[in-house]
N, C-alpha and C. Protein backbone atom coordinates (compact mmCIF):
# COMPACT_ATOMS: atom_id res chain seq x y z
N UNK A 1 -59.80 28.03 12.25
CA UNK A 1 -59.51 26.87 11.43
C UNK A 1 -60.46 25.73 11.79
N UNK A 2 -60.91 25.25 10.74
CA UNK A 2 -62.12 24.07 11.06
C UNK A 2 -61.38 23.15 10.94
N UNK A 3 -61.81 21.97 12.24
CA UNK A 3 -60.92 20.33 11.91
C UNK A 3 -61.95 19.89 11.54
N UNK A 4 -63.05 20.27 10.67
CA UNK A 4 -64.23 19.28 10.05
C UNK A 4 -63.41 18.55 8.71
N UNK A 5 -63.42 17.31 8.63
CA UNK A 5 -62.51 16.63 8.13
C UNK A 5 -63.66 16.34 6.36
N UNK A 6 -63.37 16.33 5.64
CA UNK A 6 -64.14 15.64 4.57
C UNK A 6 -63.65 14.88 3.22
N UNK A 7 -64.89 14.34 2.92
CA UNK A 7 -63.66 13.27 1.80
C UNK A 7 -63.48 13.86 0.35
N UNK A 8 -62.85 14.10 -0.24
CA UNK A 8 -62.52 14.66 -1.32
C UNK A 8 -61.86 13.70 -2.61
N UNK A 9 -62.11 13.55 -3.43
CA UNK A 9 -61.81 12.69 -4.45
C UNK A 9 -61.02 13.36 -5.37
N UNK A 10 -59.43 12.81 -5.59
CA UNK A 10 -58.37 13.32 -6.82
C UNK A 10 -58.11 12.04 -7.48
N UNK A 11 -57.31 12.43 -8.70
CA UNK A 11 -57.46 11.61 -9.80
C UNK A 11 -55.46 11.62 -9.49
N UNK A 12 -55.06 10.20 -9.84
CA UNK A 12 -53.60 10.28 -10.02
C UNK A 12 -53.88 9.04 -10.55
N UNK A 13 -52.66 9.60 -12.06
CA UNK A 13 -52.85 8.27 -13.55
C UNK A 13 -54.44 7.81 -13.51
N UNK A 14 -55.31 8.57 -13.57
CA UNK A 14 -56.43 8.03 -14.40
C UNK A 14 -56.99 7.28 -13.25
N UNK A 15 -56.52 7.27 -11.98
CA UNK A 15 -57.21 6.41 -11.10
C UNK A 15 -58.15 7.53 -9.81
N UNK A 16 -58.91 7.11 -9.59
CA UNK A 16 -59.42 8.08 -8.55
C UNK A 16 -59.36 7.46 -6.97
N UNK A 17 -58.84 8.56 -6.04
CA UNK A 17 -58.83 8.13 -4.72
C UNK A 17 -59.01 9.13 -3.96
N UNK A 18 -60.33 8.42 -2.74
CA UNK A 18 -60.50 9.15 -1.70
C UNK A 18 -59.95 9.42 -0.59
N UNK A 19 -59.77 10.67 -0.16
CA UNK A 19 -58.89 11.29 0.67
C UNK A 19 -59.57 12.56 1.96
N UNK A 20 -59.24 12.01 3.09
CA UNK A 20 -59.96 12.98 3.94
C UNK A 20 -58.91 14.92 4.21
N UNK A 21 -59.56 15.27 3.99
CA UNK A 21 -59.10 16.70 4.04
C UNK A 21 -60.02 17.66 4.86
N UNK A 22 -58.93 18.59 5.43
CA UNK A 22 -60.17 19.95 6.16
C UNK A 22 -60.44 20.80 5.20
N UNK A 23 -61.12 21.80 5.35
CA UNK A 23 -61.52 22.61 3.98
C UNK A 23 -59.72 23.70 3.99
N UNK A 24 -59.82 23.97 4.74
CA UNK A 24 -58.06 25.27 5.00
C UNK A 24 -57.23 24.42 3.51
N UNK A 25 -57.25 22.92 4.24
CA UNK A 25 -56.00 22.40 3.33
C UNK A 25 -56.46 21.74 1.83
N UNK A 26 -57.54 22.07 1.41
CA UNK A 26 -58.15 21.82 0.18
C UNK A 26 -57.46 21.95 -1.35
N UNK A 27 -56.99 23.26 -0.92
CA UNK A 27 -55.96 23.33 -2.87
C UNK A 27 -54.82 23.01 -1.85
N UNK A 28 -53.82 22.83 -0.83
CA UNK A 28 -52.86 22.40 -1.26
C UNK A 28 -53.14 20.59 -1.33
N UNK A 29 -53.60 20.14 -1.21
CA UNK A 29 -54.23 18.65 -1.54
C UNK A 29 -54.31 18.82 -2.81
N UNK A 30 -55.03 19.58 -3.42
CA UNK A 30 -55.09 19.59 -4.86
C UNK A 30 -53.92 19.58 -5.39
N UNK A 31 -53.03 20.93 -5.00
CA UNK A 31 -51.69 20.58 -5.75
C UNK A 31 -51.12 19.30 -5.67
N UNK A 32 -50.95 19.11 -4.44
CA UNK A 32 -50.36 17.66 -4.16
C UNK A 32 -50.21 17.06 -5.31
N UNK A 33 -52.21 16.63 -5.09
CA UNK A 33 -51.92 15.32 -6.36
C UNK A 33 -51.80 15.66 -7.45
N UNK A 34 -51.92 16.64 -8.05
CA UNK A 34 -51.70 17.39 -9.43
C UNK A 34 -50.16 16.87 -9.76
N UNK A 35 -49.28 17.53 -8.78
CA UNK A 35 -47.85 17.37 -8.58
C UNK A 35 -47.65 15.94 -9.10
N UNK A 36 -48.04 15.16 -7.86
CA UNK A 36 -47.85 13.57 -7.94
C UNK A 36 -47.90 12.96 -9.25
N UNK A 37 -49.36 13.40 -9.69
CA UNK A 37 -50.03 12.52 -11.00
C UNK A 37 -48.45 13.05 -12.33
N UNK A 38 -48.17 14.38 -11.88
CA UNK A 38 -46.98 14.56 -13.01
C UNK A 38 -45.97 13.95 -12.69
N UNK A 39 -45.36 13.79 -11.62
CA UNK A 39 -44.17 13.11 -11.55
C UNK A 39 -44.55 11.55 -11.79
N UNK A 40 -45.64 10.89 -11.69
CA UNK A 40 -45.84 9.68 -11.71
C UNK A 40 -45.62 9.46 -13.67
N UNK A 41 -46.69 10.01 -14.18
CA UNK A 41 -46.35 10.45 -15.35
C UNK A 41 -45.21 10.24 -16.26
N UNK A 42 -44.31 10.87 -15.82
CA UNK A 42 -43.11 11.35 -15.72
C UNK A 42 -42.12 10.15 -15.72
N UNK A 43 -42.29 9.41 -15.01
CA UNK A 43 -41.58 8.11 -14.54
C UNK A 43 -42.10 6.71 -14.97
N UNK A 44 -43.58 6.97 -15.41
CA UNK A 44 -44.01 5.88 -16.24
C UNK A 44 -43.71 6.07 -17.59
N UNK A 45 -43.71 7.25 -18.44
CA UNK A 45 -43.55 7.73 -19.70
C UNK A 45 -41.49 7.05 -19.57
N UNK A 46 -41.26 6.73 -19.23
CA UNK A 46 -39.48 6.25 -19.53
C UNK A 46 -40.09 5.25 -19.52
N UNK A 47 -40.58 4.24 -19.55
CA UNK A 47 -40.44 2.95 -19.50
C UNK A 47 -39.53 2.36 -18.97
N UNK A 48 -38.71 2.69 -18.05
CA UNK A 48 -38.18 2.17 -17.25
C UNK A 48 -38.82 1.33 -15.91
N UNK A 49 -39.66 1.69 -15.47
CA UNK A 49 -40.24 1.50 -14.03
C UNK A 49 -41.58 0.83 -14.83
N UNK A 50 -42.14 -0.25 -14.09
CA UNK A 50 -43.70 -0.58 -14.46
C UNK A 50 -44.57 -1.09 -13.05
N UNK A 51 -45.32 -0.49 -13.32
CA UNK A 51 -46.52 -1.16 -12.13
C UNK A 51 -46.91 0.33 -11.31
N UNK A 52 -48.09 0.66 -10.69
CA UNK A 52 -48.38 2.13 -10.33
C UNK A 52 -47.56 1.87 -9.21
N UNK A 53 -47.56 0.89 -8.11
CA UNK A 53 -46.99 1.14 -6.91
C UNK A 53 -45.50 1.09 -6.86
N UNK A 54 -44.71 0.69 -7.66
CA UNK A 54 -43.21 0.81 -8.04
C UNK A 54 -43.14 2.05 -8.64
N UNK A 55 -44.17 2.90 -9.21
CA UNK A 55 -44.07 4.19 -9.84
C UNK A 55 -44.74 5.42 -8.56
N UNK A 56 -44.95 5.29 -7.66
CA UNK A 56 -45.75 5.73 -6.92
C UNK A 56 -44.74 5.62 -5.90
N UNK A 57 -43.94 4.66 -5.68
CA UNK A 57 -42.57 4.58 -4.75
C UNK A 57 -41.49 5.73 -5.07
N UNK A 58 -41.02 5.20 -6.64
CA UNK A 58 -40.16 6.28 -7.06
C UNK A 58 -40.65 8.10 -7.16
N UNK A 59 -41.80 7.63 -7.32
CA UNK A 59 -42.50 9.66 -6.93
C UNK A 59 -41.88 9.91 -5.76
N UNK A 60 -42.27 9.22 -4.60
CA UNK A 60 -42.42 9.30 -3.65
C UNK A 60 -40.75 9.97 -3.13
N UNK A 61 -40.14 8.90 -3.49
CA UNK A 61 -38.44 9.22 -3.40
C UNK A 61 -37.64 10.57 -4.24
N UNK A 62 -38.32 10.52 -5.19
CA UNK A 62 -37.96 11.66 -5.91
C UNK A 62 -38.17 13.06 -5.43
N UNK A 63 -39.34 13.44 -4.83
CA UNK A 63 -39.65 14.06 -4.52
C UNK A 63 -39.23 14.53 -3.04
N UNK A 64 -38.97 13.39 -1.97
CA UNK A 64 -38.83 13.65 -1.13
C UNK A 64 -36.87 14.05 -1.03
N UNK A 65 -36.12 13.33 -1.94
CA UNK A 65 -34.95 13.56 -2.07
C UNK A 65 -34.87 15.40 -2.47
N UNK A 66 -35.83 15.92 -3.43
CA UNK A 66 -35.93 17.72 -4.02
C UNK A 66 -36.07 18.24 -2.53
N UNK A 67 -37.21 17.69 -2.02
CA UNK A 67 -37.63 18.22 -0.80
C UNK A 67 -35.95 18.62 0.14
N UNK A 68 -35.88 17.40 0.68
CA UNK A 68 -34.38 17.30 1.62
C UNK A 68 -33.40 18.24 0.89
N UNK A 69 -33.22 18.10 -0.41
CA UNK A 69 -31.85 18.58 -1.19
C UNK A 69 -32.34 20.06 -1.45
N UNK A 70 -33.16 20.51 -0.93
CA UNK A 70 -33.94 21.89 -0.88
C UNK A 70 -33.28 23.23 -0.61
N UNK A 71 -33.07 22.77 0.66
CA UNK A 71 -31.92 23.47 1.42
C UNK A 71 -32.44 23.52 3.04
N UNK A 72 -33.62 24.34 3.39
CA UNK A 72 -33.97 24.31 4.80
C UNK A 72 -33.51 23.25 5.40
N UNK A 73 -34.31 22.21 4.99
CA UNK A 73 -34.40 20.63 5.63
C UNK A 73 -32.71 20.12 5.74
N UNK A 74 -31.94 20.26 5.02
CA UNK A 74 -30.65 19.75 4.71
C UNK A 74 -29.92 20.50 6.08
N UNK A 75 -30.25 22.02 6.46
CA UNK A 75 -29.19 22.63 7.75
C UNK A 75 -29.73 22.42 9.03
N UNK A 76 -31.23 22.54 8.65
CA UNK A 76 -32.03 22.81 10.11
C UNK A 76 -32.33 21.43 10.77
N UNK A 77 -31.79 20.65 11.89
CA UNK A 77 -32.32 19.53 12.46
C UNK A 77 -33.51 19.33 12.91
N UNK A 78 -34.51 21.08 13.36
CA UNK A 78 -35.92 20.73 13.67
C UNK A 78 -37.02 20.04 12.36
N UNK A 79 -36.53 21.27 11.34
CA UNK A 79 -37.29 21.17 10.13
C UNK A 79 -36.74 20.02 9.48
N UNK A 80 -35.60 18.90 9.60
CA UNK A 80 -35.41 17.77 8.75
C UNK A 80 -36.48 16.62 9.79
N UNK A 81 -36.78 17.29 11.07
CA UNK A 81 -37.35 16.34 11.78
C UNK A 81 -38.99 16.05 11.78
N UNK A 82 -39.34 17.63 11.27
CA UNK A 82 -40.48 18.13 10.79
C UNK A 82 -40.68 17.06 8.99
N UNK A 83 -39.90 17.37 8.67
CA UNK A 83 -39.76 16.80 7.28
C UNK A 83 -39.81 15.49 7.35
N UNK A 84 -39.34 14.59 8.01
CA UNK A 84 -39.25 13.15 8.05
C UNK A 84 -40.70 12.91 8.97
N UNK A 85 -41.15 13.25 9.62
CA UNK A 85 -42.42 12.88 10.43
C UNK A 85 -43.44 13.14 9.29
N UNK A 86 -43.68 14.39 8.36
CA UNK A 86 -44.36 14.38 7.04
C UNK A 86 -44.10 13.09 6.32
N UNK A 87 -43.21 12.66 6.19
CA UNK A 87 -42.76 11.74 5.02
C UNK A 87 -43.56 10.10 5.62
N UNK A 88 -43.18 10.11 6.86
CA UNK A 88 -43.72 9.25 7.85
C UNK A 88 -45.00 8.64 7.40
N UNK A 89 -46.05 10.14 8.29
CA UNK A 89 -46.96 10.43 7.55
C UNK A 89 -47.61 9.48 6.10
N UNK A 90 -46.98 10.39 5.28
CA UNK A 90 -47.37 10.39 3.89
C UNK A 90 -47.18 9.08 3.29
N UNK A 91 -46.09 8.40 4.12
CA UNK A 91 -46.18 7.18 3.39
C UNK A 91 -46.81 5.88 4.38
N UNK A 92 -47.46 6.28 5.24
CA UNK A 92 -48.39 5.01 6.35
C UNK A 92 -49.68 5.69 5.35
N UNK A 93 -49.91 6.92 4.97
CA UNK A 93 -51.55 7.16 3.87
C UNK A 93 -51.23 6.48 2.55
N UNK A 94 -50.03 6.53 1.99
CA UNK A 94 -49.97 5.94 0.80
C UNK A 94 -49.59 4.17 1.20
N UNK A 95 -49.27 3.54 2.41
CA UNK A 95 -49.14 2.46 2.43
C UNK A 95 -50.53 2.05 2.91
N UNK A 96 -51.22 2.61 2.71
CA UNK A 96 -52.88 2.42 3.59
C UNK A 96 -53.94 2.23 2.29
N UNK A 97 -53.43 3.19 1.26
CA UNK A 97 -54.67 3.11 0.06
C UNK A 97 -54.19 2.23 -0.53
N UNK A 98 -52.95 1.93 -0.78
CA UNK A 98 -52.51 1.00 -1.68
C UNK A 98 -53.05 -0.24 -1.05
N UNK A 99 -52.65 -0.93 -0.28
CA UNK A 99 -53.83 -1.58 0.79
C UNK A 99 -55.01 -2.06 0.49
N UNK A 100 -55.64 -1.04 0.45
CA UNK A 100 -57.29 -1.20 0.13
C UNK A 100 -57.27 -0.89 -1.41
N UNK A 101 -56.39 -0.48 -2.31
CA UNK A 101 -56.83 -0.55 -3.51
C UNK A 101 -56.21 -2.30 -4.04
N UNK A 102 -55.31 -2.98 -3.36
CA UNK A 102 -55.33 -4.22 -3.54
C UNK A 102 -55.86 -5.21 -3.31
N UNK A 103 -57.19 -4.74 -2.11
CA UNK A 103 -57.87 -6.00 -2.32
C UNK A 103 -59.30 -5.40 -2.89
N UNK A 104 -59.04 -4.29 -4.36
CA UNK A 104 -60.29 -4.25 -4.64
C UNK A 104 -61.15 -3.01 -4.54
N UNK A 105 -60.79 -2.51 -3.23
CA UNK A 105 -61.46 -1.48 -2.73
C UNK A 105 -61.61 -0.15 -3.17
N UNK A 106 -62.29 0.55 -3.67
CA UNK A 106 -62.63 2.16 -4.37
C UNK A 106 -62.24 3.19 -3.20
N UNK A 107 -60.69 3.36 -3.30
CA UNK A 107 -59.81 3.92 -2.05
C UNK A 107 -60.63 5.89 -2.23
């Protein structure tokens, strides 16, 4: 397994952002944001929710609630612990681009 890290560029809602990845974890990154960009989609198309980062929150929750309500994560205390350190994770990278895409920056 190579930790050669590289930057890879996905598209979610029409916006593009760079993202460091190893080559191993390449399509599931892809899915990821594939995933994301639909549920974001998804949640902007109701008109209920407006603004990407209030829509990018509720992905976020939505998803992670399927995740938990899954089943593994819900019995097993390692894997909900495993699961919440991902989530951790995932949302100090998504509280990081959002970040730099607010003051401007081509994340």
């Amino acid at each position: 397994m190579s930790t050669d890290i590289r930057q890879v560029t996905v598209q979610i809602m029409g916006k593009e952002y760079m993202v460091g990845c190893r080559a191993h974890e390449l399509n599931d990154l892809l899915a990821s944001a594939k995933l994301l960009d639909r549920k974001m989609r998804e949640i902007r198309d109701t008109g209920k929710i407006i603004g990407t980062e209030r829509i990018a929150v509720m992905a976020a929750l939505n998803m992670a609630h399927e995740l938990l309500a899954g089943g593994v994560a819900a019995t097993d205390p390692a894997a909900q612990g495993a699961v919440h350190a991902r989530l951790k994770a995932m949302q100090e990278k998504i509280d990081a681009v959002l970040a730099q895409d607010e003051h401007g920056m081509k994340v």
